[in-house]
PDB file of N, CA and C in Angstrom:
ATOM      1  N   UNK A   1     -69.428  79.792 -65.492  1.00  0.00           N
ATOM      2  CA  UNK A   1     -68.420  78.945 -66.094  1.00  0.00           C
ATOM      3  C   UNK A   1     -67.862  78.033 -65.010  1.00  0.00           C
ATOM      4  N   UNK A   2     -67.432  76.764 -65.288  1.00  0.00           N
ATOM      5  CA  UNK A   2     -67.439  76.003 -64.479  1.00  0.00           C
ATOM      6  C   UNK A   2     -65.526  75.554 -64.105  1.00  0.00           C
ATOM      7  N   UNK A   3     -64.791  76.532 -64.764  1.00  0.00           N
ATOM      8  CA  UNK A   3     -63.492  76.761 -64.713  1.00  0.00           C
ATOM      9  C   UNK A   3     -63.090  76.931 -63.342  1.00  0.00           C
ATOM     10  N   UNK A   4     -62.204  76.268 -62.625  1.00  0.00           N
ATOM     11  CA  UNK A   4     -61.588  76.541 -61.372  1.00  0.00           C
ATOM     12  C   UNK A   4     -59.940  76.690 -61.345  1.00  0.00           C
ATOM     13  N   UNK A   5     -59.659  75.837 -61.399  1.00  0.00           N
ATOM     14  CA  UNK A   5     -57.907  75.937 -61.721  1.00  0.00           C
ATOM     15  C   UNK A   5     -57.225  76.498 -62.250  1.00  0.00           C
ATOM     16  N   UNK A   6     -56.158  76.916 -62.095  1.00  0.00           N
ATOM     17  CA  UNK A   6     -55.173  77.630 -63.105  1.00  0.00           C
ATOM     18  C   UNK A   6     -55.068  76.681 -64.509  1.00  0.00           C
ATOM     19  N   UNK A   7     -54.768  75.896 -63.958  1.00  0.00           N
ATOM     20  CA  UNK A   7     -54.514  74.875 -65.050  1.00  0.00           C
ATOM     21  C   UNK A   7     -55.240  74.377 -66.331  1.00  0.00           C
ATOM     22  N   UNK A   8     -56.433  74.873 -65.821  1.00  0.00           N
ATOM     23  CA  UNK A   8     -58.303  74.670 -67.177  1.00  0.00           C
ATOM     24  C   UNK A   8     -57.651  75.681 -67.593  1.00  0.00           C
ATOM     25  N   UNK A   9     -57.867  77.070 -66.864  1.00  0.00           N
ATOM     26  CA  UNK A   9     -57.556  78.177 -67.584  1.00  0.00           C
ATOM     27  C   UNK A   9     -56.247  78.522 -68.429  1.00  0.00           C
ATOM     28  N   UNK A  10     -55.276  78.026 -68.420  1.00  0.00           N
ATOM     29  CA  UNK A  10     -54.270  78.126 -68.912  1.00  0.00           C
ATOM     30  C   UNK A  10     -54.088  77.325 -70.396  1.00  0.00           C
ATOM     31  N   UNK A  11     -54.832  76.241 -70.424  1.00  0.00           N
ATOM     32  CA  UNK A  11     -54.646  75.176 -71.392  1.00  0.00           C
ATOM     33  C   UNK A  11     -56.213  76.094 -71.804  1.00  0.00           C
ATOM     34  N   UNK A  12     -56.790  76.583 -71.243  1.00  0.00           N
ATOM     35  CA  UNK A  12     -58.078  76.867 -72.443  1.00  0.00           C
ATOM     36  C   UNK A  12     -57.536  77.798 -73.351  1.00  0.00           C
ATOM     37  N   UNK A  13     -56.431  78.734 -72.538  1.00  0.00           N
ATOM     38  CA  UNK A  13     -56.346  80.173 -73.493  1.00  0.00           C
ATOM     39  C   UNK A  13     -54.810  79.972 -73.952  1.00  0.00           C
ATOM     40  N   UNK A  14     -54.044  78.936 -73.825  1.00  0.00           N
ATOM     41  CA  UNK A  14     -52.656  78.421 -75.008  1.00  0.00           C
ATOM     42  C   UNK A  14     -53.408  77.936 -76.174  1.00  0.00           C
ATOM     43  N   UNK A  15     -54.637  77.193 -75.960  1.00  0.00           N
ATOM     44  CA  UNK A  15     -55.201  76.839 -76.810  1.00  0.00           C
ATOM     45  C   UNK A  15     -55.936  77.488 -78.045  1.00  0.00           C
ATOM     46  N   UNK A  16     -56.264  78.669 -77.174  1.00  0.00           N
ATOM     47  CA  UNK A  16     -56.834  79.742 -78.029  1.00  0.00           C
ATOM     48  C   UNK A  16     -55.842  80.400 -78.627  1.00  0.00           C
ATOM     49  N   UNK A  17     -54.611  80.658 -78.139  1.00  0.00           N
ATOM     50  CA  UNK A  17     -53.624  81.697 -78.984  1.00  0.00           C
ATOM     51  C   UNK A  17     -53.223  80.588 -80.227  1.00  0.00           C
ATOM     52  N   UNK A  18     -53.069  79.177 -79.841  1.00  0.00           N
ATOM     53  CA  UNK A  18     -52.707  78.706 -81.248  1.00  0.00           C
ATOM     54  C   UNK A  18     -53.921  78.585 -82.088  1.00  0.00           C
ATOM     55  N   UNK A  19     -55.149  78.650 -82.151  1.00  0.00           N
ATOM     56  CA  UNK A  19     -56.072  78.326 -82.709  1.00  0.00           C
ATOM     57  C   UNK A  19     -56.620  79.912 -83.559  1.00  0.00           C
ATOM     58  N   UNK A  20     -55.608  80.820 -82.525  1.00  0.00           N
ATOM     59  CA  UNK A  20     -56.324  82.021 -83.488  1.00  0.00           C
ATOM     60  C   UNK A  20     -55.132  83.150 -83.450  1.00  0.00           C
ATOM     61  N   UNK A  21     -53.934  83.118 -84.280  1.00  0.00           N
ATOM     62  CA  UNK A  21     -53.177  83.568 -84.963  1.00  0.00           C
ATOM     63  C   UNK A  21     -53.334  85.049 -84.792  1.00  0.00           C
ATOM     64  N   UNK A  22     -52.568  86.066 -83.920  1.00  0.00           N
ATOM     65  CA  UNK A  22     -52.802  87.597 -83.541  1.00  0.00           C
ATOM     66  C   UNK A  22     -53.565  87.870 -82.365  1.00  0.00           C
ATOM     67  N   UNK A  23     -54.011  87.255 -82.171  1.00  0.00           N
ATOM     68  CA  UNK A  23     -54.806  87.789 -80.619  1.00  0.00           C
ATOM     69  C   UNK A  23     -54.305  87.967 -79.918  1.00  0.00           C
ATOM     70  N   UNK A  24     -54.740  88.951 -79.058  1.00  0.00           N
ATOM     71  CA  UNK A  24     -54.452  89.745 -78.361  1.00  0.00           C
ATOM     72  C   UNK A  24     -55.223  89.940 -76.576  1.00  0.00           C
ATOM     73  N   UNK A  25     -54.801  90.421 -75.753  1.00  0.00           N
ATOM     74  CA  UNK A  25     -55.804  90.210 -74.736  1.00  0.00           C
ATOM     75  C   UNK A  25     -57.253  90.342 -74.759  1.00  0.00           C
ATOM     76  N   UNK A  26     -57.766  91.409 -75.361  1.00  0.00           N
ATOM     77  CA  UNK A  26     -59.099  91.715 -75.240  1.00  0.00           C
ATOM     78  C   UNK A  26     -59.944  90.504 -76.115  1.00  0.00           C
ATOM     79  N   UNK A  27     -59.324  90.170 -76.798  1.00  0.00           N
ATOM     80  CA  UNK A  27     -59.795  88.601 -77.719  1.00  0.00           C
ATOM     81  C   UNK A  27     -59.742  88.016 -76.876  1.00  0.00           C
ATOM     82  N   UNK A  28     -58.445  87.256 -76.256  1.00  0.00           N
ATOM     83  CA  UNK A  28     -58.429  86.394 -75.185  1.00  0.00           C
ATOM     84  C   UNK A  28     -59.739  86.690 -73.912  1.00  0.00           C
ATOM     85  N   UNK A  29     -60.222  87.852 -73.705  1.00  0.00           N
ATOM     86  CA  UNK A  29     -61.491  88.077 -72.598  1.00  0.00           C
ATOM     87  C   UNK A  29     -63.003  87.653 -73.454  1.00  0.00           C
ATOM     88  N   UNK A  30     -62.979  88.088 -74.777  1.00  0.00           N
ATOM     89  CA  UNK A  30     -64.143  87.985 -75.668  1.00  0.00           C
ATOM     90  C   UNK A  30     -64.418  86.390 -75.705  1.00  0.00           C
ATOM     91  N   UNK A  31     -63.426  85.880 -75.589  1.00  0.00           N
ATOM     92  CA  UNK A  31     -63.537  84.257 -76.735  1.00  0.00           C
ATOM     93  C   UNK A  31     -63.426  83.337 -74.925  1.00  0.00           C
ATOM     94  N   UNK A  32     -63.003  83.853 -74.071  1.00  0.00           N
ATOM     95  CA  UNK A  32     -63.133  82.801 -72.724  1.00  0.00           C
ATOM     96  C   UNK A  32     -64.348  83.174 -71.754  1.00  0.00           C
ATOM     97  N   UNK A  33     -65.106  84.404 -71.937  1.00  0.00           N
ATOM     98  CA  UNK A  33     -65.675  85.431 -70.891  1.00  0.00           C
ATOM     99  C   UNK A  33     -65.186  85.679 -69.672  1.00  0.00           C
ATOM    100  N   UNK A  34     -63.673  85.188 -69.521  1.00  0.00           N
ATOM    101  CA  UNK A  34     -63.032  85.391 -68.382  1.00  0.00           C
ATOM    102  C   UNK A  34     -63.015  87.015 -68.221  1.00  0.00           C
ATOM    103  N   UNK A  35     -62.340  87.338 -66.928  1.00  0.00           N
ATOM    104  CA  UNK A  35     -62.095  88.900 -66.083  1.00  0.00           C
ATOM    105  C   UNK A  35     -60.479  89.188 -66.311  1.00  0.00           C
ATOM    106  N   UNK A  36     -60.425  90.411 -66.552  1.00  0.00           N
ATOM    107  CA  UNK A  36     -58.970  90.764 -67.091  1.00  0.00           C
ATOM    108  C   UNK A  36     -57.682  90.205 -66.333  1.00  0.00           C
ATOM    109  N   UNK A  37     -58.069  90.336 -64.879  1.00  0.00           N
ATOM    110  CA  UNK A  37     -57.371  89.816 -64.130  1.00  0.00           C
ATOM    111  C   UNK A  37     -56.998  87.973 -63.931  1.00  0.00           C
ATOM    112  N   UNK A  38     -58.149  87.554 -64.708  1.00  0.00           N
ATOM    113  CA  UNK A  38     -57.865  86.215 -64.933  1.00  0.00           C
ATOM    114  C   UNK A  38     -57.039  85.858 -66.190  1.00  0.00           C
ATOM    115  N   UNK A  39     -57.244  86.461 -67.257  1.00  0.00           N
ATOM    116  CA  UNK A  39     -56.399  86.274 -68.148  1.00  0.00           C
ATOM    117  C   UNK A  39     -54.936  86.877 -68.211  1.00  0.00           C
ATOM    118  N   UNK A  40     -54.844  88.035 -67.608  1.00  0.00           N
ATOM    119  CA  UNK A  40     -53.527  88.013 -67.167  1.00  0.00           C
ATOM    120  C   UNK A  40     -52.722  87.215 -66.592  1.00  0.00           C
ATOM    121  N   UNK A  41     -53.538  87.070 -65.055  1.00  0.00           N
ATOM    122  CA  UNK A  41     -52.657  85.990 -64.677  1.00  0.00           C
ATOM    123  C   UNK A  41     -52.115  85.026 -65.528  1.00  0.00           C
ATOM    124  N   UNK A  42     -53.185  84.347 -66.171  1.00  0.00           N
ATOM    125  CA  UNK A  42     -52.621  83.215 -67.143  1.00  0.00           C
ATOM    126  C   UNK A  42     -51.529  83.271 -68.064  1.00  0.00           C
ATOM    127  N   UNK A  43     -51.735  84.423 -68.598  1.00  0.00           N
ATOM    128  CA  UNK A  43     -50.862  84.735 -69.471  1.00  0.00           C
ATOM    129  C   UNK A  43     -49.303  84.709 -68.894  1.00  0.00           C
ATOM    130  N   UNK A  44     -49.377  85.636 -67.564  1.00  0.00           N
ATOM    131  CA  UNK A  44     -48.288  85.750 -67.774  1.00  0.00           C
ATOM    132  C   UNK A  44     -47.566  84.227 -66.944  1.00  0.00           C
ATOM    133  N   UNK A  45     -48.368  83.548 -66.680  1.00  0.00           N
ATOM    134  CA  UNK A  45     -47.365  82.321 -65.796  1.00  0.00           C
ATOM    135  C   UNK A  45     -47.414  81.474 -67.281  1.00  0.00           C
ATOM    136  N   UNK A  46     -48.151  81.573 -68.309  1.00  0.00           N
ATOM    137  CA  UNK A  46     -48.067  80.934 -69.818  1.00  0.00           C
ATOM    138  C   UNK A  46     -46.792  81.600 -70.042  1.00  0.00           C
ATOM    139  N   UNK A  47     -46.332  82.622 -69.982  1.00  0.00           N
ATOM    140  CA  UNK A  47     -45.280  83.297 -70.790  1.00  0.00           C
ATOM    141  C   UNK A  47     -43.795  82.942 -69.527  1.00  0.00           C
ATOM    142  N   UNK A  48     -43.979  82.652 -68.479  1.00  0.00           N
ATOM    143  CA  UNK A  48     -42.881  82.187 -67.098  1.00  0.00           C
ATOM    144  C   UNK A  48     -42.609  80.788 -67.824  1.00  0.00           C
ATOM    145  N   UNK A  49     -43.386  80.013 -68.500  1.00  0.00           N
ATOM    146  CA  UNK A  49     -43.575  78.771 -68.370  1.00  0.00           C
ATOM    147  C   UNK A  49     -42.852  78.650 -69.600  1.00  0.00           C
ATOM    148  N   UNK A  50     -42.472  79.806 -70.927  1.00  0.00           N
ATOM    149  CA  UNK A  50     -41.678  79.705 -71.943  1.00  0.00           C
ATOM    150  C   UNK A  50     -43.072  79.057 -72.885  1.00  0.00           C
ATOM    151  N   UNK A  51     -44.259  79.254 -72.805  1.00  0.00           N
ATOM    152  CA  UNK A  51     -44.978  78.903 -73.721  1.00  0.00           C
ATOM    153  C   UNK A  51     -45.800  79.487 -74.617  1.00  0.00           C
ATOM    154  N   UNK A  52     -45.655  80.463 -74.112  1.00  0.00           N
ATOM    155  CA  UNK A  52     -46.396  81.808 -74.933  1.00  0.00           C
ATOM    156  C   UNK A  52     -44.914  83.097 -74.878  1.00  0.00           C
ATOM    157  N   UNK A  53     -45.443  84.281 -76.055  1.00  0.00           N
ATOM    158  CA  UNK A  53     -44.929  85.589 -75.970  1.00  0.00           C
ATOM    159  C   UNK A  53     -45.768  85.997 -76.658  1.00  0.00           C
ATOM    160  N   UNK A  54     -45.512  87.441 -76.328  1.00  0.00           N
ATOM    161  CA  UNK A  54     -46.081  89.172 -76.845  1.00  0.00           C
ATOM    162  C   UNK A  54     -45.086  89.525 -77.701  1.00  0.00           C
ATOM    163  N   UNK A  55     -45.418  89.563 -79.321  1.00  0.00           N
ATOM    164  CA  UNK A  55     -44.930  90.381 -80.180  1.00  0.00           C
ATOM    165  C   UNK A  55     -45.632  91.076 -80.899  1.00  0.00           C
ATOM    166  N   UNK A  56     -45.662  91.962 -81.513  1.00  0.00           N
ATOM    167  CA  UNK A  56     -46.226  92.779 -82.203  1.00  0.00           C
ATOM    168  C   UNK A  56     -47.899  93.304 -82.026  1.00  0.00           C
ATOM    169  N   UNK A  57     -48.057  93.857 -80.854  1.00  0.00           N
ATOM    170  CA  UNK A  57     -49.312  93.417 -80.144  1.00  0.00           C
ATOM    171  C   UNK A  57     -50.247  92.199 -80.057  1.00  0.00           C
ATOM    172  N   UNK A  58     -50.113  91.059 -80.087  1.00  0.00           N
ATOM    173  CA  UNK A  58     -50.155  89.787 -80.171  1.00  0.00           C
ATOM    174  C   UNK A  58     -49.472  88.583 -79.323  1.00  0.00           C
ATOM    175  N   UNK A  59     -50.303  87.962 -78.709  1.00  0.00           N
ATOM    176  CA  UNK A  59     -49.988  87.007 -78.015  1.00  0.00           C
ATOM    177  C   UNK A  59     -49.876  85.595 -79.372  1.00  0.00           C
ATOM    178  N   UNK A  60     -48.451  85.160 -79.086  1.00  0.00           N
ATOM    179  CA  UNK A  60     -47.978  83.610 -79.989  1.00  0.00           C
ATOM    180  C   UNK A  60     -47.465  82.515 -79.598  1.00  0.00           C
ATOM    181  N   UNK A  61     -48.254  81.555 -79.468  1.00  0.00           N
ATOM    182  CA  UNK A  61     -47.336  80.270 -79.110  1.00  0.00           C
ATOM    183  C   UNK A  61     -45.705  79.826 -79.225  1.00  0.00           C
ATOM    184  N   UNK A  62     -45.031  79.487 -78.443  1.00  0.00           N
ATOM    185  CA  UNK A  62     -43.249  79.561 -78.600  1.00  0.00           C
ATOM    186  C   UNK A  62     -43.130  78.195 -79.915  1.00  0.00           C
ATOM    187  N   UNK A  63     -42.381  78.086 -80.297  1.00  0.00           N
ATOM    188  CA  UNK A  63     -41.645  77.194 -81.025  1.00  0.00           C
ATOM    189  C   UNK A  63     -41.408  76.008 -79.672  1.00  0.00           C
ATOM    190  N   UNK A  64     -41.055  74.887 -80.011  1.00  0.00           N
ATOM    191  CA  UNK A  64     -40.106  74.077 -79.246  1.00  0.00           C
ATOM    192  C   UNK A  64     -38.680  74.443 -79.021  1.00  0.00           C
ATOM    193  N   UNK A  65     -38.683  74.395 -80.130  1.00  0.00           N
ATOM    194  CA  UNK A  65     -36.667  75.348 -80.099  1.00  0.00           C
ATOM    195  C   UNK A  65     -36.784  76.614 -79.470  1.00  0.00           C
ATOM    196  N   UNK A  66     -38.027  77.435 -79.515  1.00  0.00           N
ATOM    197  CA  UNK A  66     -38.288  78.596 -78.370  1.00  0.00           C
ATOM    198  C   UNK A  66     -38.081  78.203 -77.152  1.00  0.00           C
ATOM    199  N   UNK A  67     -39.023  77.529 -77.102  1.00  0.00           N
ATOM    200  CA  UNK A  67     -39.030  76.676 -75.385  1.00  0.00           C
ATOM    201  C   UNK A  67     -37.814  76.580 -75.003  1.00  0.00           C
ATOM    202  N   UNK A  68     -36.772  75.658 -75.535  1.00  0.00           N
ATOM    203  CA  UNK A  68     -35.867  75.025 -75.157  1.00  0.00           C
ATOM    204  C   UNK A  68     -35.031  76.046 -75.113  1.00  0.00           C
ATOM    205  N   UNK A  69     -34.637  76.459 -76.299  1.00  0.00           N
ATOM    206  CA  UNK A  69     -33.762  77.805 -75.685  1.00  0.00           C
ATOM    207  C   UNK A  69     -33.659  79.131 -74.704  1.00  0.00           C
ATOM    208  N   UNK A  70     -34.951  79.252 -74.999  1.00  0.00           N
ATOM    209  CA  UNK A  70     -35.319  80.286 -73.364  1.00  0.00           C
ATOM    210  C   UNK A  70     -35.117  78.978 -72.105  1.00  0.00           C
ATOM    211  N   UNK A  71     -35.343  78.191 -71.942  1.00  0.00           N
ATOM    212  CA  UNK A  71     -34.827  77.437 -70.669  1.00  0.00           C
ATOM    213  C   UNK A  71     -33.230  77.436 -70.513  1.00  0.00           C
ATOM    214  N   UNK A  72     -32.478  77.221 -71.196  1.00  0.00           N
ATOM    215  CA  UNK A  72     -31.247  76.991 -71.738  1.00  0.00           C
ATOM    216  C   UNK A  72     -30.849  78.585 -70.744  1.00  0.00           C
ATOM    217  N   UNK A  73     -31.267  78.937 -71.506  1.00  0.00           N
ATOM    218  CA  UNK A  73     -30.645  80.366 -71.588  1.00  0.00           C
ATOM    219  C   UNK A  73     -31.099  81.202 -70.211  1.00  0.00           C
ATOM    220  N   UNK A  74     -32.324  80.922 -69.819  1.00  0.00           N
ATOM    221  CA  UNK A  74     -32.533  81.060 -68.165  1.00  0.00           C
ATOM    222  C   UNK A  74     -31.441  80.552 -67.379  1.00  0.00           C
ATOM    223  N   UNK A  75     -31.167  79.301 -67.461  1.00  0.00           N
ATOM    224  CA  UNK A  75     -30.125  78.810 -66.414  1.00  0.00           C
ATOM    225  C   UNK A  75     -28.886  79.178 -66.658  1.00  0.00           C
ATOM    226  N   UNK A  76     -28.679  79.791 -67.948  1.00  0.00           N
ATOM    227  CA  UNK A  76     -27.413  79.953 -68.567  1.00  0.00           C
ATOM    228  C   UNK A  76     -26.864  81.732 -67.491  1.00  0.00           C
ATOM    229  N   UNK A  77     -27.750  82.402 -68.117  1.00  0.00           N
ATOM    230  CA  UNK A  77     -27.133  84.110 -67.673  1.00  0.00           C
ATOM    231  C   UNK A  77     -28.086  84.195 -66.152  1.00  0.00           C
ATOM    232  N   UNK A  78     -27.223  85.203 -65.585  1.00  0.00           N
ATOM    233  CA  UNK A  78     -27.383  85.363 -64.188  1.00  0.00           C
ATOM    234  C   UNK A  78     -28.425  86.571 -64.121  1.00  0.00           C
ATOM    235  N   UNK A  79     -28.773  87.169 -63.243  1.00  0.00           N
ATOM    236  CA  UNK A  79     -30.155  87.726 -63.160  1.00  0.00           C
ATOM    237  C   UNK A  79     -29.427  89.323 -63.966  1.00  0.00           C
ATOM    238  N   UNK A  80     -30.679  90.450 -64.313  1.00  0.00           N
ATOM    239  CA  UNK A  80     -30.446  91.399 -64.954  1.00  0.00           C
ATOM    240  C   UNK A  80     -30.423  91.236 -66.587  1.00  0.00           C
ATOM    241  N   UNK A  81     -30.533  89.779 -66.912  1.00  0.00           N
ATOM    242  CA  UNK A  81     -30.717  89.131 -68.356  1.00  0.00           C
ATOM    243  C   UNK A  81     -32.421  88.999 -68.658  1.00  0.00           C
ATOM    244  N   UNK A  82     -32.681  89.683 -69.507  1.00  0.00           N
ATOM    245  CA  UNK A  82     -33.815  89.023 -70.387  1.00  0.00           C
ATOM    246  C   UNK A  82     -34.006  88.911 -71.754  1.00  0.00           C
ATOM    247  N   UNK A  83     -35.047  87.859 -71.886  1.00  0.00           N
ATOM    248  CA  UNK A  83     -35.270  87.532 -73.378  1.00  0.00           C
ATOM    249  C   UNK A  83     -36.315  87.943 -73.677  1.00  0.00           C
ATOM    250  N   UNK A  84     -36.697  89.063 -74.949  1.00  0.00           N
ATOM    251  CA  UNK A  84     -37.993  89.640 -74.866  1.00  0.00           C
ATOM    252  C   UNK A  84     -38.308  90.263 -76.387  1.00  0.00           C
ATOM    253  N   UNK A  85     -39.253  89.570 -76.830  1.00  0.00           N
ATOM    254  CA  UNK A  85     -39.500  89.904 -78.268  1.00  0.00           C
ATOM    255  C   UNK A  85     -38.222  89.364 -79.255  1.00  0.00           C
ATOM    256  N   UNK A  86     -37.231  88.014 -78.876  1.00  0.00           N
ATOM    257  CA  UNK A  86     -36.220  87.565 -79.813  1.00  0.00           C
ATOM    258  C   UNK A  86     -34.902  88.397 -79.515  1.00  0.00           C
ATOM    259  N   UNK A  87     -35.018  88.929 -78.453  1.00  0.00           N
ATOM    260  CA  UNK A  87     -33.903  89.964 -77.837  1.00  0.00           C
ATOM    261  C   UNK A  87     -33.623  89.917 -76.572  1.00  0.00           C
ATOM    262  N   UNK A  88     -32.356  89.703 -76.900  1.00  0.00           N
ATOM    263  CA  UNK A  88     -31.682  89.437 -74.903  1.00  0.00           C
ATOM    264  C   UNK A  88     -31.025  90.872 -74.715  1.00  0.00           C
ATOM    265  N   UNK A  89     -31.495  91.370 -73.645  1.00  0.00           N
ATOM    266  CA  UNK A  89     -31.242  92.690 -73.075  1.00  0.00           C
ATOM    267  C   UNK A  89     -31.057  92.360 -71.529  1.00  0.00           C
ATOM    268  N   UNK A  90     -29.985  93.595 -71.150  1.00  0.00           N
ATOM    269  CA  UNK A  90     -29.597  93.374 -69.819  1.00  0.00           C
ATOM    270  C   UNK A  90     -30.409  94.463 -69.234  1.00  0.00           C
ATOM    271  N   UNK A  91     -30.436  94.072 -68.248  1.00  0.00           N
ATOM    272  CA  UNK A  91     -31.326  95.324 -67.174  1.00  0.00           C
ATOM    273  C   UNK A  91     -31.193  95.499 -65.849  1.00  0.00           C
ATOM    274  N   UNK A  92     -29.861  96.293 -65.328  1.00  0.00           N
ATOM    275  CA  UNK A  92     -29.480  95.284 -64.164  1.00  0.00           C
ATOM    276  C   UNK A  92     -31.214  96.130 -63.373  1.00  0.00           C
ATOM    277  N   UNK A  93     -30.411  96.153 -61.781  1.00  0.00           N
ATOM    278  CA  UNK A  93     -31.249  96.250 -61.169  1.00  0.00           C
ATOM    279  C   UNK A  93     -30.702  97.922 -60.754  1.00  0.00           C
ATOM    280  N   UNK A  94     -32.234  98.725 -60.262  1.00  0.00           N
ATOM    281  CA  UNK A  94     -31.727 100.284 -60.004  1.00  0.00           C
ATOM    282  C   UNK A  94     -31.332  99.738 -58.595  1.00  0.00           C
ATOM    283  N   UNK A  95     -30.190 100.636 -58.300  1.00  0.00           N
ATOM    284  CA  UNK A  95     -29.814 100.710 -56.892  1.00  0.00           C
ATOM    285  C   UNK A  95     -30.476 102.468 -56.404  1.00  0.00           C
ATOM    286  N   UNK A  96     -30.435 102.041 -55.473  1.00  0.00           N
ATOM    287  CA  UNK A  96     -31.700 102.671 -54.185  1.00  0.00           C
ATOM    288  C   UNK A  96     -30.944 104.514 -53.916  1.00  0.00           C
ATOM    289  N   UNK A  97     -31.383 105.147 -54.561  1.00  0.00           N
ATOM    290  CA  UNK A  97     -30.188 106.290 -53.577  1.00  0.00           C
ATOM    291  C   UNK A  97     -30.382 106.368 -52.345  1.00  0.00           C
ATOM    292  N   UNK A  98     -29.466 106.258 -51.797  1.00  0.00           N
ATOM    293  CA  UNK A  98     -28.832 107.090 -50.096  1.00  0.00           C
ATOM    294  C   UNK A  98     -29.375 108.238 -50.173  1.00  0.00           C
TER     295      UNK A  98
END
């Protein structure tokens, strides 16, 4: 395959989650012949990037109003905040025992 960049790879497999409604990783490896470790990666800097999520075992393209509001809302709450599956949950951080 003649794929080099993050960037082929990323736009090949956003492309694929909107084009095929429920898929899931092992689809995402079947339908690119990429290596697990390649589609992860992608995924998850697709999902940093507010353009993809994981619900219901299924990878789905965000809304625009998704997009925008997970950005919003990144800059908005301070760290220990996440947005995950349509749910903002706090999580601080474990502190270390002494």
């Amino acid at each position: 395959m003649g794929i080099v960049r993050d960037e082929d790879i990323d736009w090949m497999i956003y492309h694929l989650i909107t084009g095929n409604p429920g898929c899931n990783g092992d689809t995402l490896i079947k339908l690119t012949g990429l290596g697990l470790d390649a589609v992860n990666a992608s995924l998850a800097r697709l999902k940093r990037y507010c353009l993809v999520d994981f619900c219901d075992e299924s990878w789905h393209a965000c809304s625009l109003e998704e997009i925008i509001f997970r950005k919003q809302m990144a800059s908005l709450l301070s760290d220990g905040f996440e947005i995950s599956g349509g749910l903002i949950r706090y999580r601080p951080e474990i502190e270390e025992n002494k």
